[in-house]
C-alpha atoms as a PDB file:
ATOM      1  CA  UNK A   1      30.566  17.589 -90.309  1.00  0.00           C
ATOM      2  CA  UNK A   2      29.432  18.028 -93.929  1.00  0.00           C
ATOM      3  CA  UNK A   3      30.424  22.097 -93.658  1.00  0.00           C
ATOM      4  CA  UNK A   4      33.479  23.602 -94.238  1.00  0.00           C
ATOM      5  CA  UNK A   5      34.388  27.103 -94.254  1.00  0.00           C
ATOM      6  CA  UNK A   6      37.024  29.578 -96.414  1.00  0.00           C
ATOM      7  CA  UNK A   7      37.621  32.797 -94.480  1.00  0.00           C
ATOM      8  CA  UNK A   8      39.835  35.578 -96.948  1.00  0.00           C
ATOM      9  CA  UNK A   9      41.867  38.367 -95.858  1.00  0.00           C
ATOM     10  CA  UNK A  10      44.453  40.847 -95.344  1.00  0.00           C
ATOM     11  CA  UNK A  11      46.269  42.676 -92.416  1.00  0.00           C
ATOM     12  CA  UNK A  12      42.525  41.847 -90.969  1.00  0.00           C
ATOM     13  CA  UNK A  13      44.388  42.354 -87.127  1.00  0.00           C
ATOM     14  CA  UNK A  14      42.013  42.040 -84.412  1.00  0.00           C
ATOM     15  CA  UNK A  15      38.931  41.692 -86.471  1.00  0.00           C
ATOM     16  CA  UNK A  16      40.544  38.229 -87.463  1.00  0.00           C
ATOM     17  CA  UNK A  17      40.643  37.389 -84.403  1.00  0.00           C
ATOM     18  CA  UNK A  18      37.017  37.946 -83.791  1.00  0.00           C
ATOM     19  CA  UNK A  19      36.276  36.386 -87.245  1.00  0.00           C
ATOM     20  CA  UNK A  20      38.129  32.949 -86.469  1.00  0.00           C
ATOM     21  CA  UNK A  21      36.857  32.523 -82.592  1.00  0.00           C
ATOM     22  CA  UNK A  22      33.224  32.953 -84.248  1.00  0.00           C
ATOM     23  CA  UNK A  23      33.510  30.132 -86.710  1.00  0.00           C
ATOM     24  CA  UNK A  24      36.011  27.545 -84.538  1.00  0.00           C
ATOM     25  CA  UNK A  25      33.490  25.773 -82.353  1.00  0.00           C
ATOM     26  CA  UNK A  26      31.315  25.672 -85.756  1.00  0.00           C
ATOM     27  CA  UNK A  27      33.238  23.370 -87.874  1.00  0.00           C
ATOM     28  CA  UNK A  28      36.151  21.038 -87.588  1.00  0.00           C
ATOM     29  CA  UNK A  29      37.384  22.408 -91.540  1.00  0.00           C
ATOM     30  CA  UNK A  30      38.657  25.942 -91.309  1.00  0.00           C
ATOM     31  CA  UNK A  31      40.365  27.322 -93.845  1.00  0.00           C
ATOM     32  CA  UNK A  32      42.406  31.007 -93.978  1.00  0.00           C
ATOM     33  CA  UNK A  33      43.220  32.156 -97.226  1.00  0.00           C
ATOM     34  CA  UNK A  34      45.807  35.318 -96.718  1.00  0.00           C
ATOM     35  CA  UNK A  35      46.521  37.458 -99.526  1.00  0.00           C
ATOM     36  CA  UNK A  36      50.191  39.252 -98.550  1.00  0.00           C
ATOM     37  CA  UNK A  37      49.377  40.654 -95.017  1.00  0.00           C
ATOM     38  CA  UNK A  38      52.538  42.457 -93.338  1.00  0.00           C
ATOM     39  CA  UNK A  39      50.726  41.918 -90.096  1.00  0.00           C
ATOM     40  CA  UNK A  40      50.186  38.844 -87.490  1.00  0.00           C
ATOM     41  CA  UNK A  41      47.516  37.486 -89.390  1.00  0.00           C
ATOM     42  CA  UNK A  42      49.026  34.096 -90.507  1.00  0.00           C
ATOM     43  CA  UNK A  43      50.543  33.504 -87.214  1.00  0.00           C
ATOM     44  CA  UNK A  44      47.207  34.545 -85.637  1.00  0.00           C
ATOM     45  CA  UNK A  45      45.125  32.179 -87.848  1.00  0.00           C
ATOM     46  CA  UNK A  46      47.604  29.353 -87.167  1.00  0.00           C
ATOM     47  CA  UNK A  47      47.748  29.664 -83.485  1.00  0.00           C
ATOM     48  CA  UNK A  48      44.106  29.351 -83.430  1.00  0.00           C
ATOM     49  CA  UNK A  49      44.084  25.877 -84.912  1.00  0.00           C
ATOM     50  CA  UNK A  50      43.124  27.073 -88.837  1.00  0.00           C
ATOM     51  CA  UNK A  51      44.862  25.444 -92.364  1.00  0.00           C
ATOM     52  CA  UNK A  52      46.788  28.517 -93.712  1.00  0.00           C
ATOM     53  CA  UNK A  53      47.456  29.135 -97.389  1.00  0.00           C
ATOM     54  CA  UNK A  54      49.466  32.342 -98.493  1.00  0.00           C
ATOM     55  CA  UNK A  55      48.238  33.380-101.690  1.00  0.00           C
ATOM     56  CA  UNK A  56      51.580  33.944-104.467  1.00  0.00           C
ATOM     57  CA  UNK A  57      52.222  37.370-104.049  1.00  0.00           C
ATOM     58  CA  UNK A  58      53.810  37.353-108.009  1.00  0.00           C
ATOM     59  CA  UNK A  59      50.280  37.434-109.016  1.00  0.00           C
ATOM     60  CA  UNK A  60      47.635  39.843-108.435  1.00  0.00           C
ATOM     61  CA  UNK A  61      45.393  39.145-105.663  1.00  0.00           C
ATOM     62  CA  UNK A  62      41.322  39.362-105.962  1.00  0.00           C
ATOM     63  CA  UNK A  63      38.946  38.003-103.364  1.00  0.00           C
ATOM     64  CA  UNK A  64      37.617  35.408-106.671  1.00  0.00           C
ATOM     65  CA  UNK A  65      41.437  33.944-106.314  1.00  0.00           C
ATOM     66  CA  UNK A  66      41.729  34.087-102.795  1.00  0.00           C
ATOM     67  CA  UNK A  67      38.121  32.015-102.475  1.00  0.00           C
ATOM     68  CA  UNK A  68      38.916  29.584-105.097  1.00  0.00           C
ATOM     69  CA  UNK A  69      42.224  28.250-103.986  1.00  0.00           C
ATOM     70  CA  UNK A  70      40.728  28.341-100.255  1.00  0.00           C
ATOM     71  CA  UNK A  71      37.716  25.961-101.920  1.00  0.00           C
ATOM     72  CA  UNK A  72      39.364  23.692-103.699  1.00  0.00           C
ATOM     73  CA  UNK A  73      42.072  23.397-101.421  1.00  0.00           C
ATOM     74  CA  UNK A  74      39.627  22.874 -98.360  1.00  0.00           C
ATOM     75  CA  UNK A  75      37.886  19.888-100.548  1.00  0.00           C
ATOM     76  CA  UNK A  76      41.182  18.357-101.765  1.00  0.00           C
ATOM     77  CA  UNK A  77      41.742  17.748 -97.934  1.00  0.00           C
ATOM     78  CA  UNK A  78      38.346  16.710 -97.061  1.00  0.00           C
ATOM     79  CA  UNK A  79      36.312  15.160 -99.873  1.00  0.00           C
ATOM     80  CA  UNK A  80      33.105  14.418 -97.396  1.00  0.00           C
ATOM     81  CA  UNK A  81      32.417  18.227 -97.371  1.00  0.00           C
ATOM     82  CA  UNK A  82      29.421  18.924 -98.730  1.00  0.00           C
ATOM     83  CA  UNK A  83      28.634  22.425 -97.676  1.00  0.00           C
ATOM     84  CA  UNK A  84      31.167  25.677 -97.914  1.00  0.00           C
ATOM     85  CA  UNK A  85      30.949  29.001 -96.066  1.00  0.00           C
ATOM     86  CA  UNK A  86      32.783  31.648 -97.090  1.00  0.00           C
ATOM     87  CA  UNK A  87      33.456  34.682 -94.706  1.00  0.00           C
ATOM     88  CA  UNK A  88      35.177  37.331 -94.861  1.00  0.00           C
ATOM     89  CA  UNK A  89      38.225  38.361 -92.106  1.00  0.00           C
ATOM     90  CA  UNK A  90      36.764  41.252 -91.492  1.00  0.00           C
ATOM     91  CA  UNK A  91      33.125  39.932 -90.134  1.00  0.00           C
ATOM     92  CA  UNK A  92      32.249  38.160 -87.431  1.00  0.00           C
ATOM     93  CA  UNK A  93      29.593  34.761 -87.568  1.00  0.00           C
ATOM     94  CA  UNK A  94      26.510  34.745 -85.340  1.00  0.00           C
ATOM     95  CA  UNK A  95      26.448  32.143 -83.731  1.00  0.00           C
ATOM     96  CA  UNK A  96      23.612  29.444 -85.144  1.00  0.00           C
ATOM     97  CA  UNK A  97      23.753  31.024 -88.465  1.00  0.00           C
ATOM     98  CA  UNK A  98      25.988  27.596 -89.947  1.00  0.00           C
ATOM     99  CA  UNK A  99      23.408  25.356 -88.596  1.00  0.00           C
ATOM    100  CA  UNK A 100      20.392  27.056 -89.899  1.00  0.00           C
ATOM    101  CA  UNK A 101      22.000  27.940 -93.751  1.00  0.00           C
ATOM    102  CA  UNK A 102      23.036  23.935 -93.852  1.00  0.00           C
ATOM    103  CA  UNK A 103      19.941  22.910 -93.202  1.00  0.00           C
ATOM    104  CA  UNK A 104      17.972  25.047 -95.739  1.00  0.00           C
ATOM    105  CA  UNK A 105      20.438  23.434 -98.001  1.00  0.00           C
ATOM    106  CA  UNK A 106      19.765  20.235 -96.734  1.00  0.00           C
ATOM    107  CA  UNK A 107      15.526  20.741 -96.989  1.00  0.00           C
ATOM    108  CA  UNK A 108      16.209  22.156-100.978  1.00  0.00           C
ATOM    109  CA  UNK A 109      18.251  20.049-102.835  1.00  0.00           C
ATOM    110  CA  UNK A 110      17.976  22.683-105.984  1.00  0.00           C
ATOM    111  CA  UNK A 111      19.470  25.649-103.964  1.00  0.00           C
ATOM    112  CA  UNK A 112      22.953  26.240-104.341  1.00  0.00           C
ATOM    113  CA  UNK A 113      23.403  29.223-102.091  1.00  0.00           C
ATOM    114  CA  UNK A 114      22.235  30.377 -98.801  1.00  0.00           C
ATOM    115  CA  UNK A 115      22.197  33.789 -97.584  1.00  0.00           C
ATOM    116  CA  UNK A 116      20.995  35.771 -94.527  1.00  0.00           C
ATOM    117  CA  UNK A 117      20.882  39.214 -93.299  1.00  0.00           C
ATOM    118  CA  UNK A 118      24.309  40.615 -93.148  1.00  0.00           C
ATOM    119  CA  UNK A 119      24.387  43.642 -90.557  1.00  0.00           C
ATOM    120  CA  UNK A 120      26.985  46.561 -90.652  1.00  0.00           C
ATOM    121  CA  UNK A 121      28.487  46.082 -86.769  1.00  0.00           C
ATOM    122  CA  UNK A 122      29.188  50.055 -86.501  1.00  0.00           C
ATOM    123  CA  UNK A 123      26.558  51.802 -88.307  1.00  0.00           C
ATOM    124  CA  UNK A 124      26.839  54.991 -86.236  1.00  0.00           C
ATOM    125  CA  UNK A 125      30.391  55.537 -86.629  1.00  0.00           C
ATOM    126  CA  UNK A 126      30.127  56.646 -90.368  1.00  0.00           C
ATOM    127  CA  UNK A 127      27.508  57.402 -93.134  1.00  0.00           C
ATOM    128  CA  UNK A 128      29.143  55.216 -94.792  1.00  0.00           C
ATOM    129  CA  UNK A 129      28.956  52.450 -92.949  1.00  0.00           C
ATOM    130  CA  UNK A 130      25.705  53.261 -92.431  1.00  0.00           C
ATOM    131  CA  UNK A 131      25.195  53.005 -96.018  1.00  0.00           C
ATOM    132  CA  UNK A 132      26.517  49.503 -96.126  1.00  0.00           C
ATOM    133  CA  UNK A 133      24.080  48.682 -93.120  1.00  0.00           C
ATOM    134  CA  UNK A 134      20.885  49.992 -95.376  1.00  0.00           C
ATOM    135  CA  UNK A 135      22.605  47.599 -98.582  1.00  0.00           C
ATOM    136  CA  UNK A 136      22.668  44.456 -97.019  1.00  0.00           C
ATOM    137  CA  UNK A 137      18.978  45.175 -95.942  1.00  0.00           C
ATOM    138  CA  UNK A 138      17.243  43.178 -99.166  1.00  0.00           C
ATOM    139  CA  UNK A 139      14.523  41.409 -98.783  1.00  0.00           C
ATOM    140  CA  UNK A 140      14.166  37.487 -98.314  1.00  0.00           C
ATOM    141  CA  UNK A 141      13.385  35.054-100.451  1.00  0.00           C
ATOM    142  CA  UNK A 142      14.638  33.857-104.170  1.00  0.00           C
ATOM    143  CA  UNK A 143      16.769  36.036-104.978  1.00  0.00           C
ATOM    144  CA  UNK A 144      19.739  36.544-108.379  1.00  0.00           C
ATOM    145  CA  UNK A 145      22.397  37.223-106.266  1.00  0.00           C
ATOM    146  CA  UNK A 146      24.288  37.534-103.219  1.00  0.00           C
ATOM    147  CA  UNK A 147      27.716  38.844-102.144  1.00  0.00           C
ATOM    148  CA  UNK A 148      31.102  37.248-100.073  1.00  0.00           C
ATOM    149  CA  UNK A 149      29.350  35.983 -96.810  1.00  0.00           C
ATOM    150  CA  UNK A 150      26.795  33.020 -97.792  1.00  0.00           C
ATOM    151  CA  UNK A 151      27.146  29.262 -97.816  1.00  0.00           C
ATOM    152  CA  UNK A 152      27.165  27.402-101.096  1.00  0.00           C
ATOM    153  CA  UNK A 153      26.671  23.614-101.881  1.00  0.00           C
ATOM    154  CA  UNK A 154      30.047  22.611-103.117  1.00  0.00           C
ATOM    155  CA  UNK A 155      28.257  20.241-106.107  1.00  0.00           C
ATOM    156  CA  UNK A 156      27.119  23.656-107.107  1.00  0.00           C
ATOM    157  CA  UNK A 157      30.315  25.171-107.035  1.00  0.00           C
ATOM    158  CA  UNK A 158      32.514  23.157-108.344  1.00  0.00           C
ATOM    159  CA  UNK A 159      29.866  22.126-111.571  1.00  0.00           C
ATOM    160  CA  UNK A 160      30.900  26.105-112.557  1.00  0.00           C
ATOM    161  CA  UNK A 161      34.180  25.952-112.113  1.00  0.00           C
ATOM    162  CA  UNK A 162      33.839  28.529-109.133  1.00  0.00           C
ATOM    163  CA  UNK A 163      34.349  32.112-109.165  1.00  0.00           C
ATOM    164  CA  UNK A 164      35.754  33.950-112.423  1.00  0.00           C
ATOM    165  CA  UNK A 165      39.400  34.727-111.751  1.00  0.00           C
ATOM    166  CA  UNK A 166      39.356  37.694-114.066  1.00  0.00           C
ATOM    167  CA  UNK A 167      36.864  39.804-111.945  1.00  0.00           C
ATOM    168  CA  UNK A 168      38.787  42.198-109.924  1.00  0.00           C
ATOM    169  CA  UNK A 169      34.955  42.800-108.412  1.00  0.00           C
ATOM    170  CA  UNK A 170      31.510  41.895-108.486  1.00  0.00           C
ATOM    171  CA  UNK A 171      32.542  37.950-108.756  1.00  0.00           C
ATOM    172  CA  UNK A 172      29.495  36.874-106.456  1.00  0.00           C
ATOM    173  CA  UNK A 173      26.337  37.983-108.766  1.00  0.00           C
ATOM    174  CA  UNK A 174      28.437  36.508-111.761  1.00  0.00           C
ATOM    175  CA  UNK A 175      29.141  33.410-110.180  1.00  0.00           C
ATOM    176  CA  UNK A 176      25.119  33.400-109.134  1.00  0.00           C
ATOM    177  CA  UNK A 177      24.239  33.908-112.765  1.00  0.00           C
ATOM    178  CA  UNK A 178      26.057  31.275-113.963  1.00  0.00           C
ATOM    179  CA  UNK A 179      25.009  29.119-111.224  1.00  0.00           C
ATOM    180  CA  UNK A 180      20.964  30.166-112.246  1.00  0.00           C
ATOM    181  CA  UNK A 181      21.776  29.338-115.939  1.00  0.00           C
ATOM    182  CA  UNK A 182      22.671  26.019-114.764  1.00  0.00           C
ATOM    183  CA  UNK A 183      18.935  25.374-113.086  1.00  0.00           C
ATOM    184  CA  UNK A 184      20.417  26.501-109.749  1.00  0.00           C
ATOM    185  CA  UNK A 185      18.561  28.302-107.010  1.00  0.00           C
ATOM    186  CA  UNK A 186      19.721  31.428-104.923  1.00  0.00           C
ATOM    187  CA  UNK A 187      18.175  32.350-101.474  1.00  0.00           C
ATOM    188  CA  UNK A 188      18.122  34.655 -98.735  1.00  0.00           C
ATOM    189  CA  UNK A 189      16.550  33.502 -95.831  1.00  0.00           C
ATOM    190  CA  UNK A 190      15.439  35.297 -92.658  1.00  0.00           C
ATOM    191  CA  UNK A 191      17.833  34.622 -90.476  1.00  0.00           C
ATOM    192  CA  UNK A 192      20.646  37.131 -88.710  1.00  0.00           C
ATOM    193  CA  UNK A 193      24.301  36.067 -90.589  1.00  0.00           C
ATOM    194  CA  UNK A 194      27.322  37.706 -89.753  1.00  0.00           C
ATOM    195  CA  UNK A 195      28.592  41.077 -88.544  1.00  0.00           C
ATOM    196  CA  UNK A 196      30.511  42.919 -91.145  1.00  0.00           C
ATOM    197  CA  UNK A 197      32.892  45.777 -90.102  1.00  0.00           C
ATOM    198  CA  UNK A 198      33.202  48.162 -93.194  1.00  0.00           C
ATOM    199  CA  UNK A 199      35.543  50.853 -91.441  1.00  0.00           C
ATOM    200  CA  UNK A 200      34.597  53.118 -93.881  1.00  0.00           C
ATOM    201  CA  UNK A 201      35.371  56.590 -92.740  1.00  0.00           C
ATOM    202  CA  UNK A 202      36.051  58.741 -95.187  1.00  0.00           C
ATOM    203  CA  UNK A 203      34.419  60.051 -98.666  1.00  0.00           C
ATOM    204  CA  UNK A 204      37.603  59.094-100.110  1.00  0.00           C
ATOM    205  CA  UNK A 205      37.250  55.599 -99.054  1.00  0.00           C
ATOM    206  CA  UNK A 206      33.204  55.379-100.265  1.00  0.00           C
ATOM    207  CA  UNK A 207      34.592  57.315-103.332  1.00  0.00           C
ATOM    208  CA  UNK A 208      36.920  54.452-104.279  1.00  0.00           C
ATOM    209  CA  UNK A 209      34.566  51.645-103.615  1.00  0.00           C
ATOM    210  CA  UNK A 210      32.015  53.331-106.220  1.00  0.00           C
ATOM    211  CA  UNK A 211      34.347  53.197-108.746  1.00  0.00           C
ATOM    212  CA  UNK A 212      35.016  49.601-108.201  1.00  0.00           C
ATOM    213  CA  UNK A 213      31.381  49.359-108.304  1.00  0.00           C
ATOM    214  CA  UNK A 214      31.320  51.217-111.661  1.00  0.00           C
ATOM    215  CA  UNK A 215      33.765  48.635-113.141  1.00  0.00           C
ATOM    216  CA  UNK A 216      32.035  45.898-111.474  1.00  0.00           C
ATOM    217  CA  UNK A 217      28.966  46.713-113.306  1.00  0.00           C
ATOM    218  CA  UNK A 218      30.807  47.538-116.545  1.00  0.00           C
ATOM    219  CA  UNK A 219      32.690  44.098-116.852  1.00  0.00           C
ATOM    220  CA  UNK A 220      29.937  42.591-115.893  1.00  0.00           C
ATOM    221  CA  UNK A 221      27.233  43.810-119.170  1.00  0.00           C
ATOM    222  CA  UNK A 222      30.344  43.386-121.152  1.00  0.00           C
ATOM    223  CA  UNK A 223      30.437  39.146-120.336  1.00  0.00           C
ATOM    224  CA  UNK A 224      26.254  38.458-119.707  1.00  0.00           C
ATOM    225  CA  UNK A 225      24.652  41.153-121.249  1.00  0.00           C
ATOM    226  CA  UNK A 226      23.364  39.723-124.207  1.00  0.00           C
ATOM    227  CA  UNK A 227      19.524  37.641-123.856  1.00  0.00           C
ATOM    228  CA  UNK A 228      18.362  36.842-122.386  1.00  0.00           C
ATOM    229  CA  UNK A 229      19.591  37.953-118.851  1.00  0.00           C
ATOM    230  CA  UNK A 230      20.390  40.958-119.697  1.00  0.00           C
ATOM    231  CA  UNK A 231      22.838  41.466-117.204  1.00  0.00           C
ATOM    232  CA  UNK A 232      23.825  44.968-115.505  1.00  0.00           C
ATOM    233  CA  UNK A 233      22.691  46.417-118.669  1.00  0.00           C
ATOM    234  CA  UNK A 234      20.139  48.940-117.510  1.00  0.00           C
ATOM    235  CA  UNK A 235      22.447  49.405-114.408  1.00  0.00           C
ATOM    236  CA  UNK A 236      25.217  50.842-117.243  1.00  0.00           C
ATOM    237  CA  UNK A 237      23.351  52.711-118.994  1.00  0.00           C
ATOM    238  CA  UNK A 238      21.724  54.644-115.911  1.00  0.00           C
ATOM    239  CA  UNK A 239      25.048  55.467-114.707  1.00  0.00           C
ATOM    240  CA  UNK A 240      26.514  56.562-118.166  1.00  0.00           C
ATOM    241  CA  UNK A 241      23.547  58.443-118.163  1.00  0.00           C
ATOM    242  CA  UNK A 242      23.396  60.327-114.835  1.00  0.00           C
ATOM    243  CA  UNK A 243      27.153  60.369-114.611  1.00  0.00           C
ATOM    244  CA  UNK A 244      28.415  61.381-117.622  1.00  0.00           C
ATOM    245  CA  UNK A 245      26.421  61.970-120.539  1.00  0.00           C
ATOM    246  CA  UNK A 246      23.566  64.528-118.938  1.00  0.00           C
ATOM    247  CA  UNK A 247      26.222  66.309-116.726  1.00  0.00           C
ATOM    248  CA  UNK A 248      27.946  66.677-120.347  1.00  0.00           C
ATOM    249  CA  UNK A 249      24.848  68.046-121.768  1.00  0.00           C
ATOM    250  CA  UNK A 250      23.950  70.216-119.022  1.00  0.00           C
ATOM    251  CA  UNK A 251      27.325  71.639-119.407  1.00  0.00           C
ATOM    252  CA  UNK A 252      27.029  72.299-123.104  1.00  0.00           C
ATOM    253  CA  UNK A 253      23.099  74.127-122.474  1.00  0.00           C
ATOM    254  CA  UNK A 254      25.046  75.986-120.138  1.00  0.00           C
ATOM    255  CA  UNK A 255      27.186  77.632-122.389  1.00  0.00           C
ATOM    256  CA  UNK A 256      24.609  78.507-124.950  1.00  0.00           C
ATOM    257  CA  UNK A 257      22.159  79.866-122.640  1.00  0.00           C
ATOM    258  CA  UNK A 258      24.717  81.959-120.246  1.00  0.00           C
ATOM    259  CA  UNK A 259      24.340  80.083-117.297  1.00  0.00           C
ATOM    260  CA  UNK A 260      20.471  78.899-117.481  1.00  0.00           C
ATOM    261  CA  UNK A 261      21.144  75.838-118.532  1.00  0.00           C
ATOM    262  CA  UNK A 262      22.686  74.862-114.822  1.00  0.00           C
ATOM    263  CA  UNK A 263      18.747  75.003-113.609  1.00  0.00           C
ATOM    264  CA  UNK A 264      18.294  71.538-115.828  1.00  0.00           C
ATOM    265  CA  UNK A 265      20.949  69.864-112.156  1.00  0.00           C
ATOM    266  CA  UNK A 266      17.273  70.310-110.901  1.00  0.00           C
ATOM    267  CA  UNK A 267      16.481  66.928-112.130  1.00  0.00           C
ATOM    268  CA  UNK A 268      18.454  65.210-110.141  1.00  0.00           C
ATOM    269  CA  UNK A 269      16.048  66.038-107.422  1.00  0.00           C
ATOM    270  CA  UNK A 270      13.287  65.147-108.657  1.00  0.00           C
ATOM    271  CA  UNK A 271      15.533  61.787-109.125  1.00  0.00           C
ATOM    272  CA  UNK A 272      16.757  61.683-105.722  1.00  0.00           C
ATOM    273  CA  UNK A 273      12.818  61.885-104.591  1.00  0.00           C
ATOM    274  CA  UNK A 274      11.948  58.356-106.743  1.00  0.00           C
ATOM    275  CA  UNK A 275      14.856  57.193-105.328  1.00  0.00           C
ATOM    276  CA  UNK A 276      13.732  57.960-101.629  1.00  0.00           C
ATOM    277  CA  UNK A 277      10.517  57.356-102.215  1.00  0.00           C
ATOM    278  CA  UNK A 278      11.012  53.857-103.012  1.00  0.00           C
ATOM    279  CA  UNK A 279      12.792  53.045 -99.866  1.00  0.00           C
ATOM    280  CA  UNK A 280      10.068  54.354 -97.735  1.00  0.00           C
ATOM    281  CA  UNK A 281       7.633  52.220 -99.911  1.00  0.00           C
ATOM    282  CA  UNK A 282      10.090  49.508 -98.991  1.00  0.00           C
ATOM    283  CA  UNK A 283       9.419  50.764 -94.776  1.00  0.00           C
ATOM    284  CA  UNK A 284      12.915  52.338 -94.692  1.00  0.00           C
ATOM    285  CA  UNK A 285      13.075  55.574 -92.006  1.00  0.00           C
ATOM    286  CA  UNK A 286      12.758  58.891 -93.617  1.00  0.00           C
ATOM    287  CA  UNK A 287      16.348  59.261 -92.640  1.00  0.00           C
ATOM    288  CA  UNK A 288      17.660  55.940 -94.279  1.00  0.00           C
ATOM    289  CA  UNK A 289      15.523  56.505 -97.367  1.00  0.00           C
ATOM    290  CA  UNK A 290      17.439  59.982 -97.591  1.00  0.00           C
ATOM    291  CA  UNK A 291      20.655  58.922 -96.646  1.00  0.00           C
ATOM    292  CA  UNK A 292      20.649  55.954 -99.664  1.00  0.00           C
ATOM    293  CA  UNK A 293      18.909  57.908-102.264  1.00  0.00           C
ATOM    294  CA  UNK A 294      21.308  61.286-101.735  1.00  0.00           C
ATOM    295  CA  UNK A 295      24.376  59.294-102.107  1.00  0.00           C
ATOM    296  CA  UNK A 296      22.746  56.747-105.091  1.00  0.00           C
ATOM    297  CA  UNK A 297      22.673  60.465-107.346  1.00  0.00           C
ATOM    298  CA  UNK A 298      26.169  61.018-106.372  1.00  0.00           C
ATOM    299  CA  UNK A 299      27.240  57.659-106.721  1.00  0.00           C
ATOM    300  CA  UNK A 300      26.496  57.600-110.203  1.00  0.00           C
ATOM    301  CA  UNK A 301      29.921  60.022-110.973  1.00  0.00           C
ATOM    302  CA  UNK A 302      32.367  57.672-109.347  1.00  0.00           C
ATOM    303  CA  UNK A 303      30.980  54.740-110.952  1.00  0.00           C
ATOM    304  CA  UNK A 304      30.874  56.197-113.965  1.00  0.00           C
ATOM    305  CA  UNK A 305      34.576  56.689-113.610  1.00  0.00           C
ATOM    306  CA  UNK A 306      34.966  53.452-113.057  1.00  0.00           C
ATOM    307  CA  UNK A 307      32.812  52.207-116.317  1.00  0.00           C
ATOM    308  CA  UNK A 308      34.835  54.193-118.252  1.00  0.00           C
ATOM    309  CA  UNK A 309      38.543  53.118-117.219  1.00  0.00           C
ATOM    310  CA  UNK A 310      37.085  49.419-117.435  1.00  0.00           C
ATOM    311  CA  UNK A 311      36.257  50.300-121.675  1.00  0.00           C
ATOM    312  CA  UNK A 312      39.624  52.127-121.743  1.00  0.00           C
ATOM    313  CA  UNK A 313      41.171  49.361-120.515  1.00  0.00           C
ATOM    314  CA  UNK A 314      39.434  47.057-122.831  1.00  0.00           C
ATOM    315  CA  UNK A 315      40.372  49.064-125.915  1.00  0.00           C
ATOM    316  CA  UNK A 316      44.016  48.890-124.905  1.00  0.00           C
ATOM    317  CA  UNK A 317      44.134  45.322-124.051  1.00  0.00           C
ATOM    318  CA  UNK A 318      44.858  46.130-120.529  1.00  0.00           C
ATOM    319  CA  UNK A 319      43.671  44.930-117.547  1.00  0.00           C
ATOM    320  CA  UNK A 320      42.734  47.051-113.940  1.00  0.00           C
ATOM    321  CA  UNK A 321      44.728  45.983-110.579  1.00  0.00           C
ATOM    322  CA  UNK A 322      42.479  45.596-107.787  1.00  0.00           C
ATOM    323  CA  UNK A 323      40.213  48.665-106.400  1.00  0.00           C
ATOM    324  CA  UNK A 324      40.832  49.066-103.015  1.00  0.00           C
ATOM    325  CA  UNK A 325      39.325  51.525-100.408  1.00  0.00           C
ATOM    326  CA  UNK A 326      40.339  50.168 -97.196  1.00  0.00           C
END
């Protein structure tokens, strides 16, 4: 078979075991790539007929490492591949989905990554991980980027050197922009992908992952933001806008007009209407369109937050340990 595939993870437990026993019967090159789990998972992978590699705990683990050395390593043993799918532990592969994304990539030799729709597998259980669900709802077609779960020609790949070690996040729409500056193609086609299991509970946990988001974003402007992509730059300065520097200014109004300045928080309604508006235009339910555009407005604080350790950071020549909210 010309596909291989690099599935990442840690203390992944059960879901693992629903990840591996999707993708077994789809390829004869399965690779885990565990990064320090104190659980069964390497025995688990192992016993289920997968090539283990345990990631060095002396240095810091980010999914870019962890999907690298699963890559090259995967390749190194079998040269013929042509065709990589990475997955996450925690999701599980429809079934078909391998077949289909290898043979878009097969029909358009200038693509270098396939993606599909990738569906939240317990939407109800959270607003959170009903947020995720409404995400990974983007439309098909060409697209600029993607995230973990898609299927890459390894040419492609390996021509850029793979994904940037140095991102602690956002190291899939960086790798697809250096991937498009190379004459490279991204797509999302219509076609069901995998089932992703967020378990995303608690504000704390959706509170963290925005600030990883921030950063993300932040790091991101600060490599590619000059022309002409422009990268993440409007995306920065709408959250050091609407996180910081208006809250800031509302704050100082405030003060000088004994208390009538807090009436200016109004327009963050009339932001949160564009906002919802635009997902119904996009035939989102009323209650989706609410849902995403409620939580975009508050969004904006934590990821702020996160912006703003990533420049602190950079001004003290230091660099952030992985953002975790699981």
């Amino acid at each position: 078979m010309k596909v291989g595939v690099v599935v990442i993870g840690r203390n992944e437990g059960e879901r693992l075991r629903q990840c591996l026993l999707s993708l077994i019967k789809e390829t004869d090159h399965l690779v885990y790539v565990d990064s320090g789990s104190t659980d069964d998972s390497v025995n688990l992978a192992l016993s289920l007929g997968a090539q283990v590699i345990e990631l060095d705990l002396e240095i810091p683990f980010t999914a870019a490492r962890a999907r690298n050395k699963g890559f090259f390593s995967l390749l190194e043993a079998n040269p013929e591949v042509e065709f990589v799918q990475f997955v996450d532990g925690d999701c599980e592969m429809i079934s078909g989905w391998i077949e289909r994304a290898q043979q878009e990539l097969n029909n358009h030799s200038d693509v270098a990554i396939v993606c599909g729709r990738l569906r939240e597998r317990f939407p109800e259980h959270s607003v959170y991980n009903r947020l995720c669900d409404i995400e990974w709802n983007q439309p098909v077609g060409e697209t600029k980027a993607c995230g973990g779960i898609a299927m890459v020609r390894a040419a492609a790949f390996q021509q850029v050197k793979g994904f940037n070690l140095n991102l602690i996040a956002g190291e899939e729409p960086e790798l697809c922009l250096r991937l498009r500056q190379e004459g490279w193609k991204i797509w999302r086609i219509d076609a069901e992908m995998a089932l992703h299991d967020a378990q995303m509970t608690k504000f704390g946990q959706w509170w963290k992952r925005s600030i990883r988001g921030g950063h993300a974003y932040a790091e991101g402007a600060w490599l590619h933001g000059k022309p002409p992509e422009y990268y993440y730059v409007k995306e920065n300065r709408s959250i050091r806008f609407w996180g910081l520097i208006f809250p800031l200014l509302v704050c100082i109004v405030t003060g000088l007009t004994h208390g009538w300045g807090l009436l200016l928080f109004g327009v963050y309604i009339l932001l949160n209407y564009r906002i919802y508006n635009g997902k119904k235009q996009e035939s989102f339910s009323h209650q989706d369109s609410f849902i995403y555009a409620l939580f975009c407005i508050l969004g904006k604080f934590p990821q702020a937050y996160g912006q703003t350790k990533f420049y602190v950071n950079q001004l003290l020549s230091q660099r952030e340990q992985l953002i975790e909210y699981k």
